[in-house]
Protein backbone atom coordinates (compact mmCIF):
# COMPACT_ATOMS: atom_id res chain seq x y z
CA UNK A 1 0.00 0.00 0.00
CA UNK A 2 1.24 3.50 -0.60
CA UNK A 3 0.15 7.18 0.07
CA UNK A 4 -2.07 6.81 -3.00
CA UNK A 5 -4.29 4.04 -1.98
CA UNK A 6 -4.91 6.24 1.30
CA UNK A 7 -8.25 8.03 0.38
CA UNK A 8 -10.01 4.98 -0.53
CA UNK A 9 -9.24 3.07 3.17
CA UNK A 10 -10.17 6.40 4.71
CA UNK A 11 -13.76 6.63 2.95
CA UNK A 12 -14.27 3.25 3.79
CA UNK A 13 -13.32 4.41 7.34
CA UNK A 14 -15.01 7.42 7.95
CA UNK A 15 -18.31 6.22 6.55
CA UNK A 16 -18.45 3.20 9.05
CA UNK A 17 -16.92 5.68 12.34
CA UNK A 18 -20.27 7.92 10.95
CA UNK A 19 -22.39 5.32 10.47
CA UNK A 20 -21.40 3.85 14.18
CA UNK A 21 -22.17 7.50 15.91
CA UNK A 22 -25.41 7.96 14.21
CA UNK A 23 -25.91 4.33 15.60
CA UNK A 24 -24.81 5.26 18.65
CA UNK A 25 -27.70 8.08 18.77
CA UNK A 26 -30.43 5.95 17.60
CA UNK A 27 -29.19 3.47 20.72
CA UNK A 28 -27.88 1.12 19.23
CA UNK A 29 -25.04 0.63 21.53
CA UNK A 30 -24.22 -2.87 20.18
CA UNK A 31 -24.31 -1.80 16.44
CA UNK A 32 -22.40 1.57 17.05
CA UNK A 33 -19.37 -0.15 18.53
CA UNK A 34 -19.08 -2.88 16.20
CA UNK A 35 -19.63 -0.72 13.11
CA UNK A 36 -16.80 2.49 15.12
CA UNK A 37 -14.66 -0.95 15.57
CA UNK A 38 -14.82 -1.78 11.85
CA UNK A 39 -13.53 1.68 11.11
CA UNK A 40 -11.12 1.60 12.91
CA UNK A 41 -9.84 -1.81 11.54
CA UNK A 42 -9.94 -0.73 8.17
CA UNK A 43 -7.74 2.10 9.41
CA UNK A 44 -5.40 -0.27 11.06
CA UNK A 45 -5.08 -2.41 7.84
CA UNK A 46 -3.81 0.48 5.74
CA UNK A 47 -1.19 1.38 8.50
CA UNK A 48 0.19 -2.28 8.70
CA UNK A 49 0.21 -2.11 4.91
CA UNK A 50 1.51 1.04 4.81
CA UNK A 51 4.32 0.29 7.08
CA UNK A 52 5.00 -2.81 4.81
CA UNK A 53 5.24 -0.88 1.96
CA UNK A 54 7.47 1.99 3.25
CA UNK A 55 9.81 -0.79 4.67
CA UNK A 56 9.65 1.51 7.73
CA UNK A 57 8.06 2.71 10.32
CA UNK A 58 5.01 5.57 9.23
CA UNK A 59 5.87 7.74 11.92
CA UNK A 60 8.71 9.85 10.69
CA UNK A 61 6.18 12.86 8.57
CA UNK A 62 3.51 14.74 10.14
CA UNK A 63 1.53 13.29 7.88
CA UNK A 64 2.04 9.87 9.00
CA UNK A 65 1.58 10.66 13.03
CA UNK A 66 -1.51 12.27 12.04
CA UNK A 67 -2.56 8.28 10.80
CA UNK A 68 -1.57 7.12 14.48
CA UNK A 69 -3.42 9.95 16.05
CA UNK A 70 -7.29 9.89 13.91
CA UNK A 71 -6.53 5.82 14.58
CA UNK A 72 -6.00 5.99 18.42
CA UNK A 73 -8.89 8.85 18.59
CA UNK A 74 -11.20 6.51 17.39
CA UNK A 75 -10.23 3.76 19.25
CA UNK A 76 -10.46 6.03 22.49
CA UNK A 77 -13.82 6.96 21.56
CA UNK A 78 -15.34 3.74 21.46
CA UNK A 79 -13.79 2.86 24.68
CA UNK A 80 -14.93 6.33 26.26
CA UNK A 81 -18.94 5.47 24.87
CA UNK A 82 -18.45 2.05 25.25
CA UNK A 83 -17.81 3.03 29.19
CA UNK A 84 -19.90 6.36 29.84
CA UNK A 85 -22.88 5.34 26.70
CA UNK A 86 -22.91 9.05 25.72
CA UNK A 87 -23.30 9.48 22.06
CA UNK A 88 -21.65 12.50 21.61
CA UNK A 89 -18.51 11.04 22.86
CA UNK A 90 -18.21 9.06 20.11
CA UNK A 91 -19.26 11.59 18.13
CA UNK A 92 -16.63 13.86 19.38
CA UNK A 93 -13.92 11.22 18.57
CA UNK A 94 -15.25 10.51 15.13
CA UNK A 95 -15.37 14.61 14.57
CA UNK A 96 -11.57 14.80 15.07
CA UNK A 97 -10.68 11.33 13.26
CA UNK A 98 -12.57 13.15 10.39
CA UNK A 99 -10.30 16.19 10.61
CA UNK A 100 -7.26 14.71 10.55
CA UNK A 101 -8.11 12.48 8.56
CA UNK A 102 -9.07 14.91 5.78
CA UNK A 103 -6.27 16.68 6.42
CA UNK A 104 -4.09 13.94 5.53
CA UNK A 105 -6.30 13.46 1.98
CA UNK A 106 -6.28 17.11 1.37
CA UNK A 107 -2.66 17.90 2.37
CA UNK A 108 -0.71 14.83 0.86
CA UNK A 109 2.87 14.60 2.06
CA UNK A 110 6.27 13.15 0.18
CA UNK A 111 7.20 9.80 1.93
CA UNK A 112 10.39 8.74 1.57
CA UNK A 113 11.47 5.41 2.39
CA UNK A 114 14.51 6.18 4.42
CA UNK A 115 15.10 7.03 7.58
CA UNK A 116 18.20 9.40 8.81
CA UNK A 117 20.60 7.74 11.05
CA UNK A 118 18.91 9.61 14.00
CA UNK A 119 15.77 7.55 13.74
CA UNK A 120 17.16 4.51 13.51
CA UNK A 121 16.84 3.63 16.78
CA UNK A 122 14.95 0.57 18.75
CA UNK A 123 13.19 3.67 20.82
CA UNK A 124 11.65 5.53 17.44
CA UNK A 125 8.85 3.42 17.33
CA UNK A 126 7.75 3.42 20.79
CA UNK A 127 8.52 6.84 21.81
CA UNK A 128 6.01 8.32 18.73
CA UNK A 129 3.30 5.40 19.06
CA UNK A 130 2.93 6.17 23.05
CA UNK A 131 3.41 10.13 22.51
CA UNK A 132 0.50 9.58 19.87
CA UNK A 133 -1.88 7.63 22.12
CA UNK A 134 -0.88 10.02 25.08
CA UNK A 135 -1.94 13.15 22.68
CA UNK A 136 -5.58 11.07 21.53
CA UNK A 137 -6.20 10.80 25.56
CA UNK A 138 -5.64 14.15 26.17
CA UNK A 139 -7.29 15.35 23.30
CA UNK A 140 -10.67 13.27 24.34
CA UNK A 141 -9.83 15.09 27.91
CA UNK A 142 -9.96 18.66 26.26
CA UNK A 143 -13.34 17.99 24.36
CA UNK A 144 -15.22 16.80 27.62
CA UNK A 145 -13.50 19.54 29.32
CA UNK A 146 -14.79 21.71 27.08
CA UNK A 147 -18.81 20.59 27.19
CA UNK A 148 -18.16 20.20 31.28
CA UNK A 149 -17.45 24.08 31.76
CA UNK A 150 -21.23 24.53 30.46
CA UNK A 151 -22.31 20.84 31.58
CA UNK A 152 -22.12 19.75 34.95
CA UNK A 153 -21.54 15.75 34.90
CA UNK A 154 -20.30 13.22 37.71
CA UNK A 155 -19.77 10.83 34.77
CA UNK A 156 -17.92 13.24 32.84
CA UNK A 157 -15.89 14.48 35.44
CA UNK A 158 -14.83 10.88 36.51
CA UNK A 159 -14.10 10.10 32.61
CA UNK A 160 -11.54 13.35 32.01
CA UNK A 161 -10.03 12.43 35.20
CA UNK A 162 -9.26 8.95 34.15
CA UNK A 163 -8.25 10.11 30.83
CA UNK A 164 -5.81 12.87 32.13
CA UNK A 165 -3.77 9.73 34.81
CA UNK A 166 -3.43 8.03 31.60
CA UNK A 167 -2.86 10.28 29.07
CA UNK A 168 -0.41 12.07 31.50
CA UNK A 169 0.90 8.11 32.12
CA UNK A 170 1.84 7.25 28.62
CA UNK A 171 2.97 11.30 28.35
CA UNK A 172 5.55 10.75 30.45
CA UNK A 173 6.52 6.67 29.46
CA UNK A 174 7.07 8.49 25.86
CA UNK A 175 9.25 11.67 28.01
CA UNK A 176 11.03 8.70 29.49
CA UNK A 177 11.68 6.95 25.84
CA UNK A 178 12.43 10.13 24.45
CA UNK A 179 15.16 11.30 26.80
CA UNK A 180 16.98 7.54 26.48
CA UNK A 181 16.68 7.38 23.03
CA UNK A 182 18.68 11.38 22.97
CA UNK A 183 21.39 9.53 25.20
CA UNK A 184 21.93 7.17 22.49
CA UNK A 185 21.88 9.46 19.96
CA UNK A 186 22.78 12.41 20.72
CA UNK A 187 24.82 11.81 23.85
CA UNK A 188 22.38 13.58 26.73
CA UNK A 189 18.97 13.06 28.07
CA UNK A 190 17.85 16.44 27.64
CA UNK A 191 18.99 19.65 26.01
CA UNK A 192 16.11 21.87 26.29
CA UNK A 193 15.54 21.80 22.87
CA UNK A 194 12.34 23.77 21.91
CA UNK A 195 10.37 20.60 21.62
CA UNK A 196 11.71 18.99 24.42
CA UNK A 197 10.97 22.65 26.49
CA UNK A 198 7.16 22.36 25.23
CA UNK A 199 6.97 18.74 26.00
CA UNK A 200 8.38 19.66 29.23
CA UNK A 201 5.56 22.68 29.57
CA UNK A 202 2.59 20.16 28.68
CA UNK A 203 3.56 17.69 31.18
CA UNK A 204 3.54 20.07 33.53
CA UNK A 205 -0.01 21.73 32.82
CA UNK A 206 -1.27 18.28 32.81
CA UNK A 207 0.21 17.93 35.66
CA UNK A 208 -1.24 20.96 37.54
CA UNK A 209 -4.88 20.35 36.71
CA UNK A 210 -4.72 16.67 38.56
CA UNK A 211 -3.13 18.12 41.68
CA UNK A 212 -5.58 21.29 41.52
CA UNK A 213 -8.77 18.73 40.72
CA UNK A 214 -9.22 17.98 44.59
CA UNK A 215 -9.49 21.33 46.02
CA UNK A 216 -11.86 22.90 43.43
CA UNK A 217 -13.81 20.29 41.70
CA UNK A 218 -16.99 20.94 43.81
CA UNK A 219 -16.53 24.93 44.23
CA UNK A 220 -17.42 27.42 42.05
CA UNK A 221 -13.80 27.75 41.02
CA UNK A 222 -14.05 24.43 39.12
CA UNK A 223 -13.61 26.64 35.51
CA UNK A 224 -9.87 26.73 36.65
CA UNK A 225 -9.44 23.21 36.88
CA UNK A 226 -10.95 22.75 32.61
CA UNK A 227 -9.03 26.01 31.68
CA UNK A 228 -5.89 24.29 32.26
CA UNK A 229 -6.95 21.26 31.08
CA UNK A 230 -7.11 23.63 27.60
CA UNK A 231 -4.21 25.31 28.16
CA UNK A 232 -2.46 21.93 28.71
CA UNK A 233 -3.72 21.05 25.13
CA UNK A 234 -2.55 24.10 23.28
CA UNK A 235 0.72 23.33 24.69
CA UNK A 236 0.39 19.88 23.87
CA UNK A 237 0.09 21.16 20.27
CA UNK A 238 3.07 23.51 20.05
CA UNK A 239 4.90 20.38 21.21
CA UNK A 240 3.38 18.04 18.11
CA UNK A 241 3.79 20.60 15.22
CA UNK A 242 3.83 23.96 16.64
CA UNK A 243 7.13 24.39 17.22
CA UNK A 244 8.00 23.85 12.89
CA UNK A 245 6.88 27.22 12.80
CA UNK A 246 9.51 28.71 15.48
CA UNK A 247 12.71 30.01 14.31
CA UNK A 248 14.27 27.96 16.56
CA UNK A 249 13.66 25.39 14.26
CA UNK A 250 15.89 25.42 12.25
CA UNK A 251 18.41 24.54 14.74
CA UNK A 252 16.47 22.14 16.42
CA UNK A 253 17.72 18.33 16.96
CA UNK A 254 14.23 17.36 16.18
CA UNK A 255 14.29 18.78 12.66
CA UNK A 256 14.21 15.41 10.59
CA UNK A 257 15.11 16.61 6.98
C-alpha cells in the first residue's frame, strides 16, 4: 500500500466511524461499537500495509503521526462510549478522526522510504506510538473539558479524570523513551531543545490540573481546573507541530530533513 491508496481506506473508514455514531444516537449501543470498531480496523489495515510498503516505520512525517493519532482517537472513543454510553462522545472522537483524517487526503505529504541515522533507533517506534496515544487521551480530555465548563456531569468528570492519569501516564513513558533514546543518539537526556521545552511545559499543565482537581472540583472555582486542562492542550500542540513554525527550528535536533 502506498500514500495513494490512502483516500479509498479512509472513505471506507469514515463512513463506518459515521455510520457507528449515528448508531450510537439511535441506541444502538451494540451496532455503534461494532460498526466504530470496523472503522477503525480498516484504518489499522492500511497502516500495517503502509508500514510494509514503506519498509519503515510511518511515523517519521507529520503526515504519517496524524494516521496514528485519527486511529487511536477513534479507538479512544469507542472505549470512552463504550464506558460512559454518551453518544456525543463518540461523536466527538469521530469529529476529530474526520479532521485529521481529511487533512491527511487534502494535504498529501512526500514519503520517503529512508530514515536518517537519528531515527534509527529501537526507541523511534515506541517513543512516537505512546506520545501519539498520550496526545488522543488528552485530546478526548480537552473535548469533555470543554462541554463540562457549560455541563455539569459526575460521569464526565470521573471520565476526564481517568483520561488525564493516563494520558499524563503514557505522556511521560514516551518523556522517558524520548530522553533515552537522545542519550543514544545524541549523547544527553535532555537539552532543552524547543520541543523537548514544550513537552516539558505540557507535562507540567497536565500535571497541575490533577493536583488542583481535589481542592476545586466541587466549588465554584471548578472553571480553573478545565481552563488548564485547555491550556495543557494548546501546549500539547506547540509540542506536536507547533514548534515547525519557530525560528528555533531550524536549529532544532528534532528537525528530521
Amino acid at each position: 500500500m502506498n500514500w495513494q491508496t490512502f483516500p479509498y481506506f479512509a472513505i471506507a473508514a469514515v463512513l463506518c466511524w459515521l455510520a457507528g455514531t449515528l448508531s450510537a444516537f439511535r441506541k444502538r449501543q451494540r451496532g455503534a461499537l461494532m460498526l466504530s470498531g470496523l472503522g477503525s480496523a480498516i484504518f489499522l489495515v492500511f497502516i500495517i500495509g503502509f508500514w510494509i510498503g514503506l519498509d519503515r516505520p510511518p511515523l517519521r512525517t507529520m503526515g504519517e503521526t496524524r494516521l496514528w493519532y485519527s486511529f487511536f482517537l477513534s479507538v479512544v472513543g469507542m472505549a470512552l462510549y463504550g464506558k460512559c454510553r454518551y453518544p456525543w462522545m463518540l461523536g466527538f472522537s469521530t469529529l476529530m478522526s474526520l479532521v485529521f483524517t481529511l487533512i491527511n487526503i487534502l494535504k498529501p505529504e512526500i514519503h520517503s522510504q529512508t530514515l536518517m541515522p537519528a531515527l534509527q533507533s529501537l526507541w523511534f517506534v515506541p517513543h512516537v506510538s505512546v506520545y501519539m496515544f498520550s496526545y488522543s487521551l488528552l485530546g478526548c480530555a480537552t473535548l469533555l473539558s470543554v462541554v463540562a465548563l457549560v455541563r455539569r456531569s459526575t460521569d464526565m468528570d470521573m471520565a476526564i479524570e481517568r483520561l488525564l492519569y493516563a494520558g499524563l501516564a503514557f505522556l511521560s513513558v514516551g518523556m522517558l523513551t524520548g530522553a533515552l533514546w537522545a542519550k543514544d543518539a545524541w549523547g544527553a537526556y535532555w537539552s532543552w531543545d524547543p520541543k523537548e521545552s514544550w513537552a516539558a511545559a505540557t507535562w507540567g499543565l497536565y500535571l497541575t490540573a490533577i493536583h488542583l482537581a481535589p481542592s476545586v472540583m466541587n466549588t465554584s472555582r471548578r472553571w480553573v481546573y478545565h481552563t488548564i486542562i485547555l491550556l495543557g492542550f494548546v501546549a500539547l500542540q506547540m509540542c506536536w507541530y507547533g514548534v515547525n513554525y519557530l525560528p528555533s527550528a531550524a536549529t532544532s535536533v528534532h528537525t528530521y530533513s
